[in-house]
PDB file of N, CA and C in Angstrom:
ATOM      1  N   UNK A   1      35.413  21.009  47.487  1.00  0.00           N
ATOM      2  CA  UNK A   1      34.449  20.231  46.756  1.00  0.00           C
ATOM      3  C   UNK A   1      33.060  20.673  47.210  1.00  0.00           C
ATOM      4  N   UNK A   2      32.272  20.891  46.255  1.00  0.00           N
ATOM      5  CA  UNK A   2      30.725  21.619  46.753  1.00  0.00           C
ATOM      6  C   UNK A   2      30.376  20.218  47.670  1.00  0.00           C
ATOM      7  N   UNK A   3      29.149  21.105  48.123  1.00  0.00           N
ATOM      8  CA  UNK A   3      28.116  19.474  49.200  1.00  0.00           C
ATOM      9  C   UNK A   3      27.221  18.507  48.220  1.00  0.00           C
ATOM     10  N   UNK A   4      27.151  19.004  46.595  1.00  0.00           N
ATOM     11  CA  UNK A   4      26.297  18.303  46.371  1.00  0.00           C
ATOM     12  C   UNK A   4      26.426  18.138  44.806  1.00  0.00           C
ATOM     13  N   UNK A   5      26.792  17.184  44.319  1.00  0.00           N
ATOM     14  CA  UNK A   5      27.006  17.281  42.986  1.00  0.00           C
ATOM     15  C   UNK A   5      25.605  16.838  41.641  1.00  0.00           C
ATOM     16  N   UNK A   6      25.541  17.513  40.533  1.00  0.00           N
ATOM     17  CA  UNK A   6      24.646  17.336  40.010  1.00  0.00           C
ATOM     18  C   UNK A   6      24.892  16.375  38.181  1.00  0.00           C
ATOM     19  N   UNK A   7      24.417  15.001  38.488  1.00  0.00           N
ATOM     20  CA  UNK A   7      24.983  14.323  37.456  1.00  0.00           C
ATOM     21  C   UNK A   7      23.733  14.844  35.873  1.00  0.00           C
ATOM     22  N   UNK A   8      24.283  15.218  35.088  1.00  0.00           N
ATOM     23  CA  UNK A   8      23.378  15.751  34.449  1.00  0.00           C
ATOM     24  C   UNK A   8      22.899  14.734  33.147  1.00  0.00           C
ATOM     25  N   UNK A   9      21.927  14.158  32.319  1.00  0.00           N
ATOM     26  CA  UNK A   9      22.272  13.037  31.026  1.00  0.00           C
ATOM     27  C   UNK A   9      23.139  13.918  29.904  1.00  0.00           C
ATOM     28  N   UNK A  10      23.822  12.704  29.469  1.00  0.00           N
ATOM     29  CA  UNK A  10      24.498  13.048  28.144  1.00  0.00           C
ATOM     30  C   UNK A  10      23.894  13.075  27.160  1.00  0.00           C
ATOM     31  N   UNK A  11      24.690  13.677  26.352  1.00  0.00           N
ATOM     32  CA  UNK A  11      24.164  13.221  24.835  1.00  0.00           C
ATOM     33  C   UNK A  11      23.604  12.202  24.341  1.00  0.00           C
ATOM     34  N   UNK A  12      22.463  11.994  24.017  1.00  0.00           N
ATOM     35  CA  UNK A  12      22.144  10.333  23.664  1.00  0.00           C
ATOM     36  C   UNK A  12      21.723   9.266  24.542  1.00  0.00           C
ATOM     37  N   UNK A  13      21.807  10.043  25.567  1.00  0.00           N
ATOM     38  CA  UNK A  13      21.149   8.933  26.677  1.00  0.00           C
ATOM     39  C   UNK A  13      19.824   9.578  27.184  1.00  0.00           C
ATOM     40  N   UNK A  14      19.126   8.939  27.825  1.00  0.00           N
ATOM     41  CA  UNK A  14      17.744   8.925  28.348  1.00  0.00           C
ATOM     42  C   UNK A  14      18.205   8.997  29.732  1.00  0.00           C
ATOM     43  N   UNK A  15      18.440   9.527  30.725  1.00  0.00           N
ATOM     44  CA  UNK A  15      17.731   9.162  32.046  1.00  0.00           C
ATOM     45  C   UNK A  15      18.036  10.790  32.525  1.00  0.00           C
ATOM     46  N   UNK A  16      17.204  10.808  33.813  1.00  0.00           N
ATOM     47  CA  UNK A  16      17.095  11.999  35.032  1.00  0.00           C
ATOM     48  C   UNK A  16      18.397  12.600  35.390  1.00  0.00           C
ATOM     49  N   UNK A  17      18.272  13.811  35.755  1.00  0.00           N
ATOM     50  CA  UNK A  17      19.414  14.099  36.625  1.00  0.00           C
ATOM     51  C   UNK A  17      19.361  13.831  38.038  1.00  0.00           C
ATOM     52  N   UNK A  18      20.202  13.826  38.637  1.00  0.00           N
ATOM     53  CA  UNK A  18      20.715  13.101  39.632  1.00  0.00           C
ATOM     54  C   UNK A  18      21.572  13.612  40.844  1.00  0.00           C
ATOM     55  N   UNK A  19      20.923  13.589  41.876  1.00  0.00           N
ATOM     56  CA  UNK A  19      22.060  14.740  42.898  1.00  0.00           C
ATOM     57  C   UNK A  19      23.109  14.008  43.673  1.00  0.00           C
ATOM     58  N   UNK A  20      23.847  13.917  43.744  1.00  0.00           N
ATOM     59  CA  UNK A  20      24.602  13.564  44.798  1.00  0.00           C
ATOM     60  C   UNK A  20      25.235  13.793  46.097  1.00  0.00           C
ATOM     61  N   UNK A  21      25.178  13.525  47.246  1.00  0.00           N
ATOM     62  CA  UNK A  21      26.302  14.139  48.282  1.00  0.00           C
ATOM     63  C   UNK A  21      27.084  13.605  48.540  1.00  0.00           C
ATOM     64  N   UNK A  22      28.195  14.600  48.672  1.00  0.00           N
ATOM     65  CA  UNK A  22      29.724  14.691  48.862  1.00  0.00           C
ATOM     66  C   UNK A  22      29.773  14.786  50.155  1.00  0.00           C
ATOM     67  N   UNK A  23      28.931  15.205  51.147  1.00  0.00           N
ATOM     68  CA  UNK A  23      29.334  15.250  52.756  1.00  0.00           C
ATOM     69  C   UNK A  23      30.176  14.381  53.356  1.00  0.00           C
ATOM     70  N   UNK A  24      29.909  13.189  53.224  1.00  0.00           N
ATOM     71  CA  UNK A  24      30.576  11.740  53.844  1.00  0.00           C
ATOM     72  C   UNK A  24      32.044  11.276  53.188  1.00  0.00           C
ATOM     73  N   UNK A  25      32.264  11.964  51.951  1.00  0.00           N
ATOM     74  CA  UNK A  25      33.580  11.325  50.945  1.00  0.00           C
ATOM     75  C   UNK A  25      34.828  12.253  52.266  1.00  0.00           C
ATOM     76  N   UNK A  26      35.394  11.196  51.721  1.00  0.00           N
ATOM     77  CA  UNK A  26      37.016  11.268  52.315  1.00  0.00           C
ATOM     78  C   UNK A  26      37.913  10.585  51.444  1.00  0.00           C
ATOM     79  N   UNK A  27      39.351  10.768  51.639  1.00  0.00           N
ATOM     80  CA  UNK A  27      40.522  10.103  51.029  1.00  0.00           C
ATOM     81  C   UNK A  27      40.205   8.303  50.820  1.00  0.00           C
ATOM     82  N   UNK A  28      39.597   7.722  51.870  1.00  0.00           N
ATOM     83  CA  UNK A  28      39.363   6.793  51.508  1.00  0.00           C
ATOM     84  C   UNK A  28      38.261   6.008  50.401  1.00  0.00           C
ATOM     85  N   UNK A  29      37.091   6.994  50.143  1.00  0.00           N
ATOM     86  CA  UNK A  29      36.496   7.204  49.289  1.00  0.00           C
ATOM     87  C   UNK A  29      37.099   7.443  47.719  1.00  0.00           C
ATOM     88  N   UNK A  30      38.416   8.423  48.017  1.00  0.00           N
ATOM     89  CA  UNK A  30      38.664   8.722  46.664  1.00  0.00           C
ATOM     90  C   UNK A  30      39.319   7.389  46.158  1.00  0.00           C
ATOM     91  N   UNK A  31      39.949   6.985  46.685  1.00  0.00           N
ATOM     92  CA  UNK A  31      41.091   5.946  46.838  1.00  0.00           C
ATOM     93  C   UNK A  31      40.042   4.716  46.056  1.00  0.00           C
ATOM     94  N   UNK A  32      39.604   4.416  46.666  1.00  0.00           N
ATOM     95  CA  UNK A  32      38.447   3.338  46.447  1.00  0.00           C
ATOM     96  C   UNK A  32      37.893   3.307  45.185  1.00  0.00           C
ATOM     97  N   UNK A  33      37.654   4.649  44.762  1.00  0.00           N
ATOM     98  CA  UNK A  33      36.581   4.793  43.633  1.00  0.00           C
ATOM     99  C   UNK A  33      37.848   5.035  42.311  1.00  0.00           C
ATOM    100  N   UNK A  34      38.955   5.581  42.529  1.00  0.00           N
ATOM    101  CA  UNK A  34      39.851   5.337  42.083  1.00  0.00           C
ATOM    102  C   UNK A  34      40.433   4.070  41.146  1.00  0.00           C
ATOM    103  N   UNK A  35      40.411   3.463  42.407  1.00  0.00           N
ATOM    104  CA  UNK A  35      40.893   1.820  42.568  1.00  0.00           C
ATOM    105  C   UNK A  35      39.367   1.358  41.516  1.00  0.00           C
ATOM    106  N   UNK A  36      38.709   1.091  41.717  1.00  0.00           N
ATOM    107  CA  UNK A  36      37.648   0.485  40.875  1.00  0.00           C
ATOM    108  C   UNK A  36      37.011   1.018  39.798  1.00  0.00           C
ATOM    109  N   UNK A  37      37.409   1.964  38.984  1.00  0.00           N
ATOM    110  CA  UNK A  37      37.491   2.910  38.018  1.00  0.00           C
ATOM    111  C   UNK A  37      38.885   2.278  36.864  1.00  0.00           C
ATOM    112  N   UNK A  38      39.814   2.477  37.579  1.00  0.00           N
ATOM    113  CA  UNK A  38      40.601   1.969  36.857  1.00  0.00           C
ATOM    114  C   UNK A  38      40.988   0.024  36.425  1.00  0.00           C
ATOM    115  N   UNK A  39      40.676  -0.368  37.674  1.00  0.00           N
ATOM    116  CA  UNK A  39      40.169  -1.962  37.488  1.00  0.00           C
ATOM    117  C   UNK A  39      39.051  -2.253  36.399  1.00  0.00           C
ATOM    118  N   UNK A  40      38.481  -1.481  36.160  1.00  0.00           N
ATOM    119  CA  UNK A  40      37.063  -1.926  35.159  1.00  0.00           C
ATOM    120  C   UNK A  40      37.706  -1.117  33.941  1.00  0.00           C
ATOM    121  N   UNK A  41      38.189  -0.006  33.740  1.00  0.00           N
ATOM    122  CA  UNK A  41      39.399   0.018  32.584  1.00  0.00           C
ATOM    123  C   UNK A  41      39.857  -0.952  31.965  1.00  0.00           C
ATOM    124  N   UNK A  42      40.963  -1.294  33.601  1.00  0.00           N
ATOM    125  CA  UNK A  42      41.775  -2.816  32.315  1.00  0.00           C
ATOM    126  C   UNK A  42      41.143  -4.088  32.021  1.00  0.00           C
ATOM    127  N   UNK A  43      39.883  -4.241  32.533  1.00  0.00           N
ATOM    128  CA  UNK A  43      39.411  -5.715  32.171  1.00  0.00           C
ATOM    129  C   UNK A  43      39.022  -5.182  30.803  1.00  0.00           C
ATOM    130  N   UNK A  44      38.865  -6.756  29.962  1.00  0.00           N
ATOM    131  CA  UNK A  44      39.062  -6.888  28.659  1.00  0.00           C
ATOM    132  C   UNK A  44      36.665  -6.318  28.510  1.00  0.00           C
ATOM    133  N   UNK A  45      36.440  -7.539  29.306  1.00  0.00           N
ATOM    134  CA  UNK A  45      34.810  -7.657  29.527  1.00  0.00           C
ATOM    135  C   UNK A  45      34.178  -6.193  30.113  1.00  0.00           C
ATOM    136  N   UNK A  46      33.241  -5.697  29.109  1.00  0.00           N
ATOM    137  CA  UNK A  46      32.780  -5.080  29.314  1.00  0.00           C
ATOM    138  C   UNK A  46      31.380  -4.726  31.055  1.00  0.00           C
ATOM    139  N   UNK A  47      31.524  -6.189  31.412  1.00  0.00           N
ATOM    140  CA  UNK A  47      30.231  -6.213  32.868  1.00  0.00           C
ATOM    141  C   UNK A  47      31.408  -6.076  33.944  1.00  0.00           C
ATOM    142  N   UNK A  48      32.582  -5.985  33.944  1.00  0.00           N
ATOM    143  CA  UNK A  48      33.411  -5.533  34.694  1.00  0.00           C
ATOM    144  C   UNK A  48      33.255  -4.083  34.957  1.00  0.00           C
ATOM    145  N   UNK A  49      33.201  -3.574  34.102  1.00  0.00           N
ATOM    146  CA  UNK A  49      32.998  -2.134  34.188  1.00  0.00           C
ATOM    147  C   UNK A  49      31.714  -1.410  34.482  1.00  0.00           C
ATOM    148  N   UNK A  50      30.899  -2.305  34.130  1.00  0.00           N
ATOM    149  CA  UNK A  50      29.130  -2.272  34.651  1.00  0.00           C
ATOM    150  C   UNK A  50      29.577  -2.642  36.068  1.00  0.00           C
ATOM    151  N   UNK A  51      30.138  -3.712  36.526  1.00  0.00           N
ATOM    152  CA  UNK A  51      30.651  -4.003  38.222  1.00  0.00           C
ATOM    153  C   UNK A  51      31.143  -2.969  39.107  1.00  0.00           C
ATOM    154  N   UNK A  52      32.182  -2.570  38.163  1.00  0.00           N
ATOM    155  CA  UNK A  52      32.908  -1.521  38.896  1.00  0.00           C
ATOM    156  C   UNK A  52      31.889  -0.332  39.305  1.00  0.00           C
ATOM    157  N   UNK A  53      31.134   0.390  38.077  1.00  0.00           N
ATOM    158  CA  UNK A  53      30.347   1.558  38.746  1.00  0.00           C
ATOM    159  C   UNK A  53      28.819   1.109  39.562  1.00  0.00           C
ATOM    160  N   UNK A  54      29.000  -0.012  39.486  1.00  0.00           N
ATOM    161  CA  UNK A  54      27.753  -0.484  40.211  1.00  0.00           C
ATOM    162  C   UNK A  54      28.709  -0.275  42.009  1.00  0.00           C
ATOM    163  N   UNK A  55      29.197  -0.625  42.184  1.00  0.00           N
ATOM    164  CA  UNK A  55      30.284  -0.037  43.524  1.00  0.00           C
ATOM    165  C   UNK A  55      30.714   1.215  43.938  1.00  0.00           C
ATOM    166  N   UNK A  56      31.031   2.172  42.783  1.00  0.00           N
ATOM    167  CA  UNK A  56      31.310   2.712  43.124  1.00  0.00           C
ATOM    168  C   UNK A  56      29.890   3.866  43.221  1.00  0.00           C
ATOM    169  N   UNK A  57      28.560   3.746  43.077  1.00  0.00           N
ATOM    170  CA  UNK A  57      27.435   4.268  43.068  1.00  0.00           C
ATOM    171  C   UNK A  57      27.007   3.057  44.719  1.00  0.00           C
ATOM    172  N   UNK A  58      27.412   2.492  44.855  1.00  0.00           N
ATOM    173  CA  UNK A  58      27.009   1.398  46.399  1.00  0.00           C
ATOM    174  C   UNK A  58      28.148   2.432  47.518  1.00  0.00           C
ATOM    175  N   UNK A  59      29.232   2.786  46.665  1.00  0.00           N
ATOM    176  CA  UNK A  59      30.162   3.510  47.731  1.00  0.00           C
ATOM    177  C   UNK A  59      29.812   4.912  48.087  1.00  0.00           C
ATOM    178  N   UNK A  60      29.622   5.860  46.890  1.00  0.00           N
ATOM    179  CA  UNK A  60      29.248   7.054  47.107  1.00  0.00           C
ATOM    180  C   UNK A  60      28.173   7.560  46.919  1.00  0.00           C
ATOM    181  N   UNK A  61      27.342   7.053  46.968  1.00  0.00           N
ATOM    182  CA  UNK A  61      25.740   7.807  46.853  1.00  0.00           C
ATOM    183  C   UNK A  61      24.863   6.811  47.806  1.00  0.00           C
ATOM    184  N   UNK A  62      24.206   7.881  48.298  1.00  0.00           N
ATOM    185  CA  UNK A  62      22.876   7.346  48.903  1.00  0.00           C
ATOM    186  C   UNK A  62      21.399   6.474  48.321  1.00  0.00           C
ATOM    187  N   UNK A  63      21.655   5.841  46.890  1.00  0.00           N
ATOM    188  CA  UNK A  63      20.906   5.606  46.054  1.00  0.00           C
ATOM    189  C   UNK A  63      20.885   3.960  46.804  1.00  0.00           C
ATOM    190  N   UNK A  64      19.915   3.781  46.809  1.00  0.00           N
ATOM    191  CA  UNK A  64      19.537   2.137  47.134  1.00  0.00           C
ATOM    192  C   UNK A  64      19.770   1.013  46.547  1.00  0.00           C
ATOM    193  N   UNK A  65      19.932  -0.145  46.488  1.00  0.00           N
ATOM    194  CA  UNK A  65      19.662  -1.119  45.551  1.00  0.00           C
ATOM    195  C   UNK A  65      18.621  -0.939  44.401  1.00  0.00           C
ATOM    196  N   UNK A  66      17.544  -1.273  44.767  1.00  0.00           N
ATOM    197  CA  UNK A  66      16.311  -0.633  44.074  1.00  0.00           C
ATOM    198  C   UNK A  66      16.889   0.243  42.864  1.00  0.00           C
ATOM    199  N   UNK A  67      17.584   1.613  43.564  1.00  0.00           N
ATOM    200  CA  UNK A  67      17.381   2.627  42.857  1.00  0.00           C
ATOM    201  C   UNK A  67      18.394   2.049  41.887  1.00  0.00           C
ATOM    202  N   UNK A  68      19.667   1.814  41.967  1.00  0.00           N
ATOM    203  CA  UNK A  68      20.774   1.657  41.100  1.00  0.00           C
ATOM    204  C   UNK A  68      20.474   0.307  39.869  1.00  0.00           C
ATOM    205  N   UNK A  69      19.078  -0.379  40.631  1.00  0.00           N
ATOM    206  CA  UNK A  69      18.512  -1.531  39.759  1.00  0.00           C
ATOM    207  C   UNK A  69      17.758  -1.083  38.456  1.00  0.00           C
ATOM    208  N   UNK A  70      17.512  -0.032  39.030  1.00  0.00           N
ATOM    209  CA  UNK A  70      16.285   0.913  37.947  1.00  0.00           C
ATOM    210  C   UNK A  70      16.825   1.655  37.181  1.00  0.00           C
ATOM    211  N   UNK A  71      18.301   1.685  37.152  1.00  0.00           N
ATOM    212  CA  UNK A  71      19.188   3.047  36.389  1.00  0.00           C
ATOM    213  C   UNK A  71      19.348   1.575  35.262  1.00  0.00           C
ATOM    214  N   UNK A  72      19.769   2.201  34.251  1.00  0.00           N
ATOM    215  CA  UNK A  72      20.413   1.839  32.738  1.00  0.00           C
ATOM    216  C   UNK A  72      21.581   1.263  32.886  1.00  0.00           C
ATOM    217  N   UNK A  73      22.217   0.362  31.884  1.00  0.00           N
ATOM    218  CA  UNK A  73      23.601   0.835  32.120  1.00  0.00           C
ATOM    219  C   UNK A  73      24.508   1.642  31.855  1.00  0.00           C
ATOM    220  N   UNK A  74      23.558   2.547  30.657  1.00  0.00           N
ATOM    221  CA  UNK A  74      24.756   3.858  30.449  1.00  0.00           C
ATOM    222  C   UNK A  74      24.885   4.691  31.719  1.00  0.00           C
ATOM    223  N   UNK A  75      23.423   4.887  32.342  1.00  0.00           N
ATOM    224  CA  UNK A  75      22.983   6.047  33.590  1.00  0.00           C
ATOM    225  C   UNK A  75      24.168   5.117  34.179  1.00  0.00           C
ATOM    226  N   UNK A  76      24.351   4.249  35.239  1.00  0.00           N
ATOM    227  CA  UNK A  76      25.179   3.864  36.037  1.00  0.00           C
ATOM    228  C   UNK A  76      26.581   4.426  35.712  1.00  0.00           C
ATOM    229  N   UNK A  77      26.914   3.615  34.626  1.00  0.00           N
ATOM    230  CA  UNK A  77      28.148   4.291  34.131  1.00  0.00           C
ATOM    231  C   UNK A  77      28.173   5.485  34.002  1.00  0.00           C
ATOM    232  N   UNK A  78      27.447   6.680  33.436  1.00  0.00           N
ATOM    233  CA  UNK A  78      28.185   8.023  33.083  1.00  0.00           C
ATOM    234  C   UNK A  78      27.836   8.639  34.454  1.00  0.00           C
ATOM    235  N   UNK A  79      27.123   7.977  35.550  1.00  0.00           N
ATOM    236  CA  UNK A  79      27.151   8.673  36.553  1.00  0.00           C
ATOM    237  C   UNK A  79      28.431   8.205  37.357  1.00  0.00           C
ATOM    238  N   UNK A  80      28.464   7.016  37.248  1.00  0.00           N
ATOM    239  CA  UNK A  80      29.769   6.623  38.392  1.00  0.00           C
ATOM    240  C   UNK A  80      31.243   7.518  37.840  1.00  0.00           C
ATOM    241  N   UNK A  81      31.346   7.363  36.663  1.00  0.00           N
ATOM    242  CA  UNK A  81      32.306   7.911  35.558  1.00  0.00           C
ATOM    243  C   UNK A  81      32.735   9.810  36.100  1.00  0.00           C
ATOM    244  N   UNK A  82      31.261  10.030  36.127  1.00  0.00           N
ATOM    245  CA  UNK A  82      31.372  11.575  36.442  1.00  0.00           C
ATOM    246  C   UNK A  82      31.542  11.855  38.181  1.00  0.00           C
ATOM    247  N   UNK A  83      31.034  10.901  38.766  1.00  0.00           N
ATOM    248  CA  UNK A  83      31.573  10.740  40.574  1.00  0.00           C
ATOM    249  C   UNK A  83      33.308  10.825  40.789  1.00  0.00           C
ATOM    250  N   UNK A  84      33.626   9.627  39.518  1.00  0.00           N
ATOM    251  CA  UNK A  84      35.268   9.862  39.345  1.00  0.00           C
ATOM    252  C   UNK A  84      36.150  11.419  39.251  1.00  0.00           C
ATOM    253  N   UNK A  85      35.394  11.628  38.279  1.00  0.00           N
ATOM    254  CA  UNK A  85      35.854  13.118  37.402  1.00  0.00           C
ATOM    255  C   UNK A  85      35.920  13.884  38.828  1.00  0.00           C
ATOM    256  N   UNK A  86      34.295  14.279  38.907  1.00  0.00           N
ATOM    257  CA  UNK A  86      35.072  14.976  40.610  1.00  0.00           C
ATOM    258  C   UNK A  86      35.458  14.973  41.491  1.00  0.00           C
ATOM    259  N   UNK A  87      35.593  13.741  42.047  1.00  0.00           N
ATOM    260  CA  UNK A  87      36.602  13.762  43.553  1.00  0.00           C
ATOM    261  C   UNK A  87      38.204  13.869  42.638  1.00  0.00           C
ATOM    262  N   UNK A  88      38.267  13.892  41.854  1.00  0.00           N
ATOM    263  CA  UNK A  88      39.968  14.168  41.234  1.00  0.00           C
ATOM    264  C   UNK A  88      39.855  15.149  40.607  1.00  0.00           C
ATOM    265  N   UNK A  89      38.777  16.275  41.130  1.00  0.00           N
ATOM    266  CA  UNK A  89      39.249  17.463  40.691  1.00  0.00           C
ATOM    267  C   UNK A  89      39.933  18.517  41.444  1.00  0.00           C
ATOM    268  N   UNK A  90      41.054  19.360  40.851  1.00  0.00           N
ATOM    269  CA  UNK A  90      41.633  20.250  42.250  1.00  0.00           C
ATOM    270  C   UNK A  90      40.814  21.046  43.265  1.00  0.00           C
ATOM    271  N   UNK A  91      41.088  20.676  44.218  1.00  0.00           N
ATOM    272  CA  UNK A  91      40.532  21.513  45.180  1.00  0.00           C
ATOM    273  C   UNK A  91      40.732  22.902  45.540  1.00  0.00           C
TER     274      UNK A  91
END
């Protein structure tokens, strides 16, 4: 897994790109982000899933309160979304 991942905007959305580090992730990290990825899946309510990547951006990134206050909710989501994508990619 590189040291530093780069969340880039999608289509249709407005916000910055975004770096991330991977230095600190471990199995328990994946596990976690895993686990709360797929929990905000099966809820029916959509702020579950705003919950979930609000955690899992508190778990794996160095981004502050502040900062994750100031993101969107698409930015939160397609960034937490894409944090998923790569720790479950083959190594």
């Amino acid at each position: 897994m590189p040291d530093k991942i780069k969340v880039k905007p999608e289509k249709g959305t407005d916000f910055k790109e975004i770096e991330v580090t991977t230095k600190d992730w471990n199995l328990e990290t994946r596990r976690t982000i895993n686990r709360l990825v797929r929990q905000g899946h099966l809820e029916k309510n959509g702020y579950c899933m705003f919950d979930a990547c609000c955690d899992v951006l508190n778990l794996a990134t160095t981004l502050t309160e502040e900062d994750v206050f100031n993101l969107s909710k698409d930015e939160i989501e397609v960034i937490a979304l894409k944090l998923a994508d790569e720790i479950n990619k083959k190594k």
